[in-house]
Protein backbone atom coordinates (compact mmCIF):
# COMPACT_ATOMS: atom_id res chain seq x y z
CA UNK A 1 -17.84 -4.65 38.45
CA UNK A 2 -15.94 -2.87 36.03
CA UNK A 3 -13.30 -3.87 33.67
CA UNK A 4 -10.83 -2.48 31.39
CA UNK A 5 -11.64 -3.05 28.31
CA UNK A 6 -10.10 -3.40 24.60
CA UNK A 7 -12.70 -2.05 21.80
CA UNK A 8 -12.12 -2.98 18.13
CA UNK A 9 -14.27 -1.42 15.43
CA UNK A 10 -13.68 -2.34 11.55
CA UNK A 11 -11.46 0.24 9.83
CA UNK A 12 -13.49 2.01 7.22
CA UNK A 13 -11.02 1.11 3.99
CA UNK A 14 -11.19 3.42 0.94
CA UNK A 15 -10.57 2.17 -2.54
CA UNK A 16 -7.01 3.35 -3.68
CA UNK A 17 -5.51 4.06 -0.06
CA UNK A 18 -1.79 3.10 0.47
CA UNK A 19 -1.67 0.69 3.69
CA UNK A 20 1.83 -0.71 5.10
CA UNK A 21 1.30 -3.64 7.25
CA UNK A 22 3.72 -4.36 10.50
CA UNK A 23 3.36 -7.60 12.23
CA UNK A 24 1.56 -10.78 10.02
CA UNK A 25 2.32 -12.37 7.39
CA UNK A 26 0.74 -9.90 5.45
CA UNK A 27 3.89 -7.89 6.08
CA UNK A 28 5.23 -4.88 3.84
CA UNK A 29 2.96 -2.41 1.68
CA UNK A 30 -0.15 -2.79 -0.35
CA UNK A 31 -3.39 -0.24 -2.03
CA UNK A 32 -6.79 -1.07 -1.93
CA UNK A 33 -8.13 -2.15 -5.15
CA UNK A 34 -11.46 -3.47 -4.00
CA UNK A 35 -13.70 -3.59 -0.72
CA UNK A 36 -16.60 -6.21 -0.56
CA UNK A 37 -19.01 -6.79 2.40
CA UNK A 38 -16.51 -8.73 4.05
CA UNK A 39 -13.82 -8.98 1.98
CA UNK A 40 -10.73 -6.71 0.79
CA UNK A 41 -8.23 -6.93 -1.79
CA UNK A 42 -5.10 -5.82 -1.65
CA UNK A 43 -1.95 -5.70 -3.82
CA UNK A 44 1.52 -5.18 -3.58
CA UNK A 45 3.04 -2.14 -5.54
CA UNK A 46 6.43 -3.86 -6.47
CA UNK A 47 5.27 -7.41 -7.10
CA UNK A 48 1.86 -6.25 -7.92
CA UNK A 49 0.40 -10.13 -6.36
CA UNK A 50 -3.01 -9.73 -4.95
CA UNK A 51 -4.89 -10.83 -2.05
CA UNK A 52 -8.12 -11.47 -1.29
CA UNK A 53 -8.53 -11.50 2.51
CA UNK A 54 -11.25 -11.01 5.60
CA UNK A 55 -11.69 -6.97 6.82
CA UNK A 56 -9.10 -6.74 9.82
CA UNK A 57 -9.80 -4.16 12.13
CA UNK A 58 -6.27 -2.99 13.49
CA UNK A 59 -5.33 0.63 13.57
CA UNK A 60 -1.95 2.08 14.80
CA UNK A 61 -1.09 5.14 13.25
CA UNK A 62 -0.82 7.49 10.08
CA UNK A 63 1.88 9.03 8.85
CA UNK A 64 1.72 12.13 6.50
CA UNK A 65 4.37 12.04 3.58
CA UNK A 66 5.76 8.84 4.24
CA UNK A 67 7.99 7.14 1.29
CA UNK A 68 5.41 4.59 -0.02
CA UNK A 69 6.59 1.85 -1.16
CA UNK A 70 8.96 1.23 1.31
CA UNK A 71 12.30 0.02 -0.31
């Protein structure tokens, strides 16, 4: 029988790279400042806290010369 089905694969971060985030609690904009073997962290340009959290594997879209961060 066949199915439709959903496939997620881990998103390859790269140290430095701008992210926004839409939709957790995570919400709002962030950079890379370090990627362990399962771990990220990330921190926020404006109140420059930092977060250590699990890889997430969600991918939506990229946008070329977006205003980063967002005010």
């Amino acid at each position: 029988m066949r199915h439709d089905v959903t496939i997620f694969k881990p998103y390859p971060f790269k140290l430095g790279q701008k992210i926004r985030i839409d939709g957790s609690g995570r919400n709002g904009d962030w950079e890379i400042i370090d990627i362990g073997a399962n771990k990220i962290t990330i921190k926020c340009p404006i109140s420059h806290k930092e977060l250590k959290c699990d890889k997430f594997c969600c991918f939506v879209e990229e946008k070329n010369n977006e205003e980063w961060p967002k005010h």
